[in-house]
PDB file of N, CA and C in Angstrom:
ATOM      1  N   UNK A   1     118.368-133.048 -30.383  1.00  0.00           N
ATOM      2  CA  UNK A   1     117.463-132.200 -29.646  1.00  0.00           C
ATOM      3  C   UNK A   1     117.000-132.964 -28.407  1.00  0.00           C
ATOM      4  N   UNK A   2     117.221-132.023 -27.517  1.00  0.00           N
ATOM      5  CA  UNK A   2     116.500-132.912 -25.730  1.00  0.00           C
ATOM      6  C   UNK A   2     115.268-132.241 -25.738  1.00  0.00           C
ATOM      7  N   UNK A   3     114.559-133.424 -24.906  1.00  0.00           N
ATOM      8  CA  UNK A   3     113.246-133.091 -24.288  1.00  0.00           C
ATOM      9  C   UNK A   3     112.668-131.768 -24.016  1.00  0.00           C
ATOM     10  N   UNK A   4     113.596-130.958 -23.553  1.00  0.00           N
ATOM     11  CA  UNK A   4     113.600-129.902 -23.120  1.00  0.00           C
ATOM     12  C   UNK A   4     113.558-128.824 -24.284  1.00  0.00           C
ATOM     13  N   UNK A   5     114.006-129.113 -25.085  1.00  0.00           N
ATOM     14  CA  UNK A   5     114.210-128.571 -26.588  1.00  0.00           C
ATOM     15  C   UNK A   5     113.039-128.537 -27.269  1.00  0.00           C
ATOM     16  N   UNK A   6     112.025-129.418 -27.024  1.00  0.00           N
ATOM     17  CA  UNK A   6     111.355-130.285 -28.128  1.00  0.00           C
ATOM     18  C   UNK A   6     110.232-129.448 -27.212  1.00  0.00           C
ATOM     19  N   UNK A   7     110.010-129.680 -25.488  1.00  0.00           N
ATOM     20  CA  UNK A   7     108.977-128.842 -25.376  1.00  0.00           C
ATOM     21  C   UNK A   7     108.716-127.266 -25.540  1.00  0.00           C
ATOM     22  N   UNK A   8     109.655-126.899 -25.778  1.00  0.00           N
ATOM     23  CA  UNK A   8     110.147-125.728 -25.897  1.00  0.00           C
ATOM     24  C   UNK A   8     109.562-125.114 -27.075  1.00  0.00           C
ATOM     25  N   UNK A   9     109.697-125.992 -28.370  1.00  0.00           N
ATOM     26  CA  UNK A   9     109.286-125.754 -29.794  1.00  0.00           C
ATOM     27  C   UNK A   9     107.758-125.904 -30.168  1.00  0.00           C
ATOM     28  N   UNK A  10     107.490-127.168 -29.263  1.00  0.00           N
ATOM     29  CA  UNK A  10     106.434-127.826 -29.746  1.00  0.00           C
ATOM     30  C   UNK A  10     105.076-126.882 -28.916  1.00  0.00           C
ATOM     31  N   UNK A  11     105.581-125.592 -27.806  1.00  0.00           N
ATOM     32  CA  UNK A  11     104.404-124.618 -27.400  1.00  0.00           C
ATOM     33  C   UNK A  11     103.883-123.891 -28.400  1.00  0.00           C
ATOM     34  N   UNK A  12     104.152-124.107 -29.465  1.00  0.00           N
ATOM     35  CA  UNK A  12     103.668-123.010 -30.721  1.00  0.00           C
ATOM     36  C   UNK A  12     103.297-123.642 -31.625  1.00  0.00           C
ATOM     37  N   UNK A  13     103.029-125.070 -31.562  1.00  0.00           N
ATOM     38  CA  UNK A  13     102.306-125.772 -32.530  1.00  0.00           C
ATOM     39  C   UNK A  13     101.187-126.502 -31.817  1.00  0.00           C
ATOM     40  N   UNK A  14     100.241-127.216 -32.978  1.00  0.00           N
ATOM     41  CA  UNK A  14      99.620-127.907 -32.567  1.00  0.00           C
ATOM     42  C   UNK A  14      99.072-129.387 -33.390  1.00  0.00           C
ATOM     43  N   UNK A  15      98.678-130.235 -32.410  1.00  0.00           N
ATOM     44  CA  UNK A  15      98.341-131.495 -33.003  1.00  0.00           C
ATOM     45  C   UNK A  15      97.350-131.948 -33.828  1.00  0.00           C
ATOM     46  N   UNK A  16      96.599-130.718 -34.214  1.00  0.00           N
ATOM     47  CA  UNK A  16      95.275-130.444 -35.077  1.00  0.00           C
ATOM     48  C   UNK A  16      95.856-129.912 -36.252  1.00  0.00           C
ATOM     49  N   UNK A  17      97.233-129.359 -36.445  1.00  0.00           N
ATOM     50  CA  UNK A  17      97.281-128.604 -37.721  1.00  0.00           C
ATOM     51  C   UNK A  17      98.514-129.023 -38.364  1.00  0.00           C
ATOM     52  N   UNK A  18      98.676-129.194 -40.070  1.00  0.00           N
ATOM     53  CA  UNK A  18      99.659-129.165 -40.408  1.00  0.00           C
ATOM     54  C   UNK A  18      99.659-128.573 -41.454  1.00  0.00           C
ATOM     55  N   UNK A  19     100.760-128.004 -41.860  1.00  0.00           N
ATOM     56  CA  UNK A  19     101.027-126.689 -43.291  1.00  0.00           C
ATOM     57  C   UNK A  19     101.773-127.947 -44.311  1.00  0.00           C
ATOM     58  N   UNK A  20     100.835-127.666 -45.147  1.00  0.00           N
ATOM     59  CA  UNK A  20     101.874-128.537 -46.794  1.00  0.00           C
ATOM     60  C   UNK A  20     102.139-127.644 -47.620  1.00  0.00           C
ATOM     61  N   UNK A  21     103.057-127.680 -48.319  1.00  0.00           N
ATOM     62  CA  UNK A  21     103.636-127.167 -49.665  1.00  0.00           C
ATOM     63  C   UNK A  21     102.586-127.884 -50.655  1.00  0.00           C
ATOM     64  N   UNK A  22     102.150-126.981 -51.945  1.00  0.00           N
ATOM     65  CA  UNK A  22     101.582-127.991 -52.678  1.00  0.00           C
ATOM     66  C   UNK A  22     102.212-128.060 -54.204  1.00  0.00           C
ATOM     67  N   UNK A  23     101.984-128.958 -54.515  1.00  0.00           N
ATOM     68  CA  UNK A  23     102.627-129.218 -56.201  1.00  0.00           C
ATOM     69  C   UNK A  23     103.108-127.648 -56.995  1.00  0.00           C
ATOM     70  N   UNK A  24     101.989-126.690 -56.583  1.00  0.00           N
ATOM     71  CA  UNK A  24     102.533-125.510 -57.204  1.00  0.00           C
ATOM     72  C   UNK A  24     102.950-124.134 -56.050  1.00  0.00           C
ATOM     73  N   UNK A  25     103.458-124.883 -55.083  1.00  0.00           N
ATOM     74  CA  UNK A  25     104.945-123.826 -53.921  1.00  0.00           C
ATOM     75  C   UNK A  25     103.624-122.747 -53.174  1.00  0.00           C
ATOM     76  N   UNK A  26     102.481-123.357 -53.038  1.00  0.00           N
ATOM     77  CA  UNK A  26     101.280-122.674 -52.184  1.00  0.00           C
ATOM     78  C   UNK A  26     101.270-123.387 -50.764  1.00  0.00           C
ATOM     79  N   UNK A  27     101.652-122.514 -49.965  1.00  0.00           N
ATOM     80  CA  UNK A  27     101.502-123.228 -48.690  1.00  0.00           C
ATOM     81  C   UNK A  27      99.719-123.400 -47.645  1.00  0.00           C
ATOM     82  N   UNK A  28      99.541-124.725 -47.571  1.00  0.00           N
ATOM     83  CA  UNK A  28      98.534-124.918 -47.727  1.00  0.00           C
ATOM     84  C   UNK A  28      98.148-125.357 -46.093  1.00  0.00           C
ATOM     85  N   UNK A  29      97.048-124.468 -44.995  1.00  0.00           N
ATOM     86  CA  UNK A  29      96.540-124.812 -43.998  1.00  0.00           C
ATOM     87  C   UNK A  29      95.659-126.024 -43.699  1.00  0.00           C
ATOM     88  N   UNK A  30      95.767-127.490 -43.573  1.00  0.00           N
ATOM     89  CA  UNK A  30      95.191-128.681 -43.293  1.00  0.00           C
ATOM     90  C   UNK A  30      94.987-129.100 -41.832  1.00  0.00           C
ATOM     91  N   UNK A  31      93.614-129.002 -41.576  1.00  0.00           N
ATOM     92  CA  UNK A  31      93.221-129.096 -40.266  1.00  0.00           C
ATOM     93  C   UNK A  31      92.561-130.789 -39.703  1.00  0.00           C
ATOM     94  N   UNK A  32      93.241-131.386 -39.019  1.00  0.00           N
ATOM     95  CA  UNK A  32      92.654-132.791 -38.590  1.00  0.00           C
ATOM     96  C   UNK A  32      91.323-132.605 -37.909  1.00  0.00           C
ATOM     97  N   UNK A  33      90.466-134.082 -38.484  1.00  0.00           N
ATOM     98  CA  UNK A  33      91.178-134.518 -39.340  1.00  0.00           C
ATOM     99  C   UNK A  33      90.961-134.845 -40.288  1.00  0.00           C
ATOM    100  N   UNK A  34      92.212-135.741 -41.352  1.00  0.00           N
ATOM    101  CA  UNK A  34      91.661-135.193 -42.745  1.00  0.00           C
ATOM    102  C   UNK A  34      92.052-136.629 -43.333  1.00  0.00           C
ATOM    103  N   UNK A  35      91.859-136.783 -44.510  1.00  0.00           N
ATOM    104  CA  UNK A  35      91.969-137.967 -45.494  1.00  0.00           C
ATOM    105  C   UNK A  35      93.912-137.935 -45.643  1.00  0.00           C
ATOM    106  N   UNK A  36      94.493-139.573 -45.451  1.00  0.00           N
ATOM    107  CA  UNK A  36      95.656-139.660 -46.717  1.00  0.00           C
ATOM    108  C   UNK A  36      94.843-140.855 -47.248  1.00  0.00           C
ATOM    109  N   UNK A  37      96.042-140.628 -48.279  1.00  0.00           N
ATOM    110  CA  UNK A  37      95.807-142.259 -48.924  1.00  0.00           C
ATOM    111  C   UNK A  37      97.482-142.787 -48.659  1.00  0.00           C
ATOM    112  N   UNK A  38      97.047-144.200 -48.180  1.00  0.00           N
ATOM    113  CA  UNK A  38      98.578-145.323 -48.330  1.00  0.00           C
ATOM    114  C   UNK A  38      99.004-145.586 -49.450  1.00  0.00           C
ATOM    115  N   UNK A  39     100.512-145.292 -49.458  1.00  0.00           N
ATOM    116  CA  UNK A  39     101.557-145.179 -50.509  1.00  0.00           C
ATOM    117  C   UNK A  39     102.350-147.068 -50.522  1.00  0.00           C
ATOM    118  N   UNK A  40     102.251-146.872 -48.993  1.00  0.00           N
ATOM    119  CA  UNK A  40     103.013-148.503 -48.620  1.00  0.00           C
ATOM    120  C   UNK A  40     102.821-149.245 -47.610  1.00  0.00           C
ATOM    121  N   UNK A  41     102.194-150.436 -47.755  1.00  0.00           N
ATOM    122  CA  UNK A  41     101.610-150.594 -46.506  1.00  0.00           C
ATOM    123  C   UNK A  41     102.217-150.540 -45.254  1.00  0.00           C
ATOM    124  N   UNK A  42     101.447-150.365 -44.032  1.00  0.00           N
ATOM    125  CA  UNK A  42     101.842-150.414 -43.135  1.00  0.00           C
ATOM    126  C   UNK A  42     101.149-150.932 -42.300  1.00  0.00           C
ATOM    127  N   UNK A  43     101.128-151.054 -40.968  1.00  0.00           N
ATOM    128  CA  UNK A  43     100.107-152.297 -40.302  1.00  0.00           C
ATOM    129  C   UNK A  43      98.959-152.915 -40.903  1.00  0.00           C
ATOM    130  N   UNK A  44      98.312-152.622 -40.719  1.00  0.00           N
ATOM    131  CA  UNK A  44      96.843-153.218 -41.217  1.00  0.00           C
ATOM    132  C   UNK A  44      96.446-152.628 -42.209  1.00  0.00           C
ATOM    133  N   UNK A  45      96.881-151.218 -42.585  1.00  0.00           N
ATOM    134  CA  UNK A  45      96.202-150.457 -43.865  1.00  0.00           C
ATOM    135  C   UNK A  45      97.195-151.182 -45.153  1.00  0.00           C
ATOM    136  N   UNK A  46      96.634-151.201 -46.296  1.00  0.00           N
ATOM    137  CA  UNK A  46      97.087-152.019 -47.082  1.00  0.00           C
ATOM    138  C   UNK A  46      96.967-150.916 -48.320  1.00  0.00           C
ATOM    139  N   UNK A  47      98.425-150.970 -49.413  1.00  0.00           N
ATOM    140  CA  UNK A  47      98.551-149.874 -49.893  1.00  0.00           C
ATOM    141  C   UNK A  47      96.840-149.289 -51.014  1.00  0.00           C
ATOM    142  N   UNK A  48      96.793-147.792 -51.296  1.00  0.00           N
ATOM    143  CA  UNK A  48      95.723-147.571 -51.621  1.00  0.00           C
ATOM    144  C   UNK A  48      94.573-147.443 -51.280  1.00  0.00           C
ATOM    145  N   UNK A  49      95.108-147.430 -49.419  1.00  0.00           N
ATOM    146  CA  UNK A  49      93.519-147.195 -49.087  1.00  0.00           C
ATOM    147  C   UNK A  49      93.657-145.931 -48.089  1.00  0.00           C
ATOM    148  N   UNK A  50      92.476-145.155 -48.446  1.00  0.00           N
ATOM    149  CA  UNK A  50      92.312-144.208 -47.821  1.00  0.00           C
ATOM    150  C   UNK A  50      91.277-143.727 -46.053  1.00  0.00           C
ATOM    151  N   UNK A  51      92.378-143.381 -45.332  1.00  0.00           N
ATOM    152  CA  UNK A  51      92.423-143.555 -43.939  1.00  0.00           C
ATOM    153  C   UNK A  51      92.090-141.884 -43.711  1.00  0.00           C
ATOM    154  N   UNK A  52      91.781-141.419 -42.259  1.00  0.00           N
ATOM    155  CA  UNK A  52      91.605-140.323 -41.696  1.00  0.00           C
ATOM    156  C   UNK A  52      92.538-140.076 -40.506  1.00  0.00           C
ATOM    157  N   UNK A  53      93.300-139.143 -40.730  1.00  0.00           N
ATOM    158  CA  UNK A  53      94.490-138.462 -39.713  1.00  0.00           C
ATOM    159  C   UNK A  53      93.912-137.825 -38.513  1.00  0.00           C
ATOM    160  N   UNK A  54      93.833-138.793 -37.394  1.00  0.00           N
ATOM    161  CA  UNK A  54      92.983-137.989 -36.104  1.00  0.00           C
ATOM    162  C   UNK A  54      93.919-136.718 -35.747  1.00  0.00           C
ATOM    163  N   UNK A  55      95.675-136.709 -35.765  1.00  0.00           N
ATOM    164  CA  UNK A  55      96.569-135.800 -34.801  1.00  0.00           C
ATOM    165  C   UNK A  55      97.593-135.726 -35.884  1.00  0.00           C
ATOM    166  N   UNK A  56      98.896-134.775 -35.479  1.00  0.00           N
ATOM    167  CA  UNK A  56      99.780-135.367 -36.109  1.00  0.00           C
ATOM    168  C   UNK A  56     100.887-134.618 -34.544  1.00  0.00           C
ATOM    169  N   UNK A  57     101.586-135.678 -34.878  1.00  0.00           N
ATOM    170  CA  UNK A  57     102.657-135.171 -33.567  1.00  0.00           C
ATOM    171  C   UNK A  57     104.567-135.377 -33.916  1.00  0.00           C
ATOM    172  N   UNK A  58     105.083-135.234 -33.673  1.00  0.00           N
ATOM    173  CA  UNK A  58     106.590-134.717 -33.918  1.00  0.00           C
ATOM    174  C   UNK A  58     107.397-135.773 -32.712  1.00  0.00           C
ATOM    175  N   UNK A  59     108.615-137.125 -33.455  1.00  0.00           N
ATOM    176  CA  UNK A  59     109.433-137.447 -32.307  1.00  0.00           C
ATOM    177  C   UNK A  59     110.434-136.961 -31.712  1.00  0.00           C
ATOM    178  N   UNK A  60     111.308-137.292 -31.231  1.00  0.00           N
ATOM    179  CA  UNK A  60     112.359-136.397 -30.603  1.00  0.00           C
ATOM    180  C   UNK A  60     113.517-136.170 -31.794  1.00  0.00           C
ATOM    181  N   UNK A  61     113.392-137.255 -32.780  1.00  0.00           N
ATOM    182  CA  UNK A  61     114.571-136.862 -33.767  1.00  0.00           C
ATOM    183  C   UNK A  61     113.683-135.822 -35.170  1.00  0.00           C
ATOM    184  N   UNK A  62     112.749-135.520 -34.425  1.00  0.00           N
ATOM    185  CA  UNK A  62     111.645-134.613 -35.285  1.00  0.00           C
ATOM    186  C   UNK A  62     111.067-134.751 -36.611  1.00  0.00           C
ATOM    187  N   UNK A  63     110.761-135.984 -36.473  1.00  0.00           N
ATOM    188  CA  UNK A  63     110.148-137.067 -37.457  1.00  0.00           C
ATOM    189  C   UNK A  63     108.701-136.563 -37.856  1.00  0.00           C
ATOM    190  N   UNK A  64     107.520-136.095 -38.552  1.00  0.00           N
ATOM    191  CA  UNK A  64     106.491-136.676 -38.474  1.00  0.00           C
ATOM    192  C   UNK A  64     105.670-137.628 -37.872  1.00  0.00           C
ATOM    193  N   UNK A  65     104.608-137.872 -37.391  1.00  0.00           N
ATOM    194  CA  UNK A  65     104.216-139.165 -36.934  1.00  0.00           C
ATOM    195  C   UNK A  65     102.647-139.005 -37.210  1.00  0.00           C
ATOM    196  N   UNK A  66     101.425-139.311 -38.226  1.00  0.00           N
ATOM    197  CA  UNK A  66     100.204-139.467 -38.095  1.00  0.00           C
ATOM    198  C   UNK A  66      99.680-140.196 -37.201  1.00  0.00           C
ATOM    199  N   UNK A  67      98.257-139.783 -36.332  1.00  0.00           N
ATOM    200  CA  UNK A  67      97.964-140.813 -35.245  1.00  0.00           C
ATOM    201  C   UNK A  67      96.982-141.203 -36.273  1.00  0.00           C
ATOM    202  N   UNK A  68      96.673-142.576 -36.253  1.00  0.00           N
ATOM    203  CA  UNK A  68      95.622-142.759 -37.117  1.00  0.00           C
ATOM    204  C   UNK A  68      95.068-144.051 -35.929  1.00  0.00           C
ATOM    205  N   UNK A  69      93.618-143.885 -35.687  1.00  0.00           N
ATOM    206  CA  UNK A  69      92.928-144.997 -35.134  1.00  0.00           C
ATOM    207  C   UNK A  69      93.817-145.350 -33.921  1.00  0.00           C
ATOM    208  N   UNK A  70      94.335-144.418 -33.331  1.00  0.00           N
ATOM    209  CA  UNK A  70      94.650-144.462 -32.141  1.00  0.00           C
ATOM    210  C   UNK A  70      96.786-144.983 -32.265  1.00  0.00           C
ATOM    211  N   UNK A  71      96.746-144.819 -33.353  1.00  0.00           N
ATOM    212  CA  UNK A  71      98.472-145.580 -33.421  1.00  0.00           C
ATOM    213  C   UNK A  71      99.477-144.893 -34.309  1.00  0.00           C
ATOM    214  N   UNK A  72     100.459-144.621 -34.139  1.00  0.00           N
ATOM    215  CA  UNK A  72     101.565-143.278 -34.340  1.00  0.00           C
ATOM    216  C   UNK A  72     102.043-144.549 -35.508  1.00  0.00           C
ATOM    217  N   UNK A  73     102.057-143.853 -36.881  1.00  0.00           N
ATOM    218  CA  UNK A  73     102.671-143.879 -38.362  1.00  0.00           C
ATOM    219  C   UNK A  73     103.603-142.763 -38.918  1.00  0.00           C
ATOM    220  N   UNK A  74     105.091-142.810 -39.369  1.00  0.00           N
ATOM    221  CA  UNK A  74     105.901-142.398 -40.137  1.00  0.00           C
ATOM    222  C   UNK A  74     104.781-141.474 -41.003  1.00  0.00           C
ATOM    223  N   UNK A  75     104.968-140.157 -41.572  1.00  0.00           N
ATOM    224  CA  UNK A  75     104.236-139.536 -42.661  1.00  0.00           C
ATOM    225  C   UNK A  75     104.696-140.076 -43.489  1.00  0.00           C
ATOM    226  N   UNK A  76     105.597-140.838 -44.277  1.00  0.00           N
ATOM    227  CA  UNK A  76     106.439-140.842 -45.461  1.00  0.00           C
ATOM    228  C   UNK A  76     105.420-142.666 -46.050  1.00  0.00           C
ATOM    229  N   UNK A  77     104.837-143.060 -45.381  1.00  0.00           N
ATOM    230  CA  UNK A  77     103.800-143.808 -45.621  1.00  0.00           C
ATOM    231  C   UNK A  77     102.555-143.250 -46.484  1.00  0.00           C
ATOM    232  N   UNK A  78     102.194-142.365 -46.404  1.00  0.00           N
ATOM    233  CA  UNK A  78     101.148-141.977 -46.645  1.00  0.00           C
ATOM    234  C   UNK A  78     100.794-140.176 -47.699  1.00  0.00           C
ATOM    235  N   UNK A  79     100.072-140.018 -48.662  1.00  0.00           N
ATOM    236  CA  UNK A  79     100.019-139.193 -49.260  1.00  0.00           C
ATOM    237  C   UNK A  79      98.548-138.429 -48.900  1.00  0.00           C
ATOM    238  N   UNK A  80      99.138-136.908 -48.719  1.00  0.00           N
ATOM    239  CA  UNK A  80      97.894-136.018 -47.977  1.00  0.00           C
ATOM    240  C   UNK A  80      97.203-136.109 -49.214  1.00  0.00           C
ATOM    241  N   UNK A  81      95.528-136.092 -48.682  1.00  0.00           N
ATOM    242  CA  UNK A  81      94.672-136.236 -49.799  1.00  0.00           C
ATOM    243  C   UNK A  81      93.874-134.119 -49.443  1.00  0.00           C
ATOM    244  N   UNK A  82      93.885-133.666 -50.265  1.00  0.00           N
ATOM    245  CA  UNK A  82      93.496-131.997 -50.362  1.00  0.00           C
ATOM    246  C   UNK A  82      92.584-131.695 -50.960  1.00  0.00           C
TER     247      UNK A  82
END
């Protein structure tokens, strides 16, 4: 996907919201921002601790990315707390 692609998609979303599936197939509206908890650490957060999701934003290979405290994290780090 090009740049061009990505802005294209990304006019109909936003960096305040993300939709989860939940354990029982309910799709669930989560508005930043909100609690995860760390699964594995990653910079400075150390696993088991629970952080607040200021944004969430999308890379070009259309990755997830949490902004947390100002710095872009993989979602696959971290478990949404609901």
């Amino acid at each position: 996907m090009n740049q061009n692609q990505l802005a294209e998609l990304l006019k109909y979303s936003s960096p305040r919201v993300i939709y989860v599936v939940t354990w029982n197939n309910l799709l669930k509206k989560v508005i930043c921002p909100f609690k995860v908890r760390v699964i594995k650490a990653v910079g400075t957060h150390k696993k088991g601790k629970i952080i607040w999701v200021e944004e969430v934003k999308v890379t070009l290979e259309l990755k997830t990315v949490f902004i947390i405290e100002g710095k872009a994290y993989y979602y696959f780090y971290f478990e949404i707390i609901t």
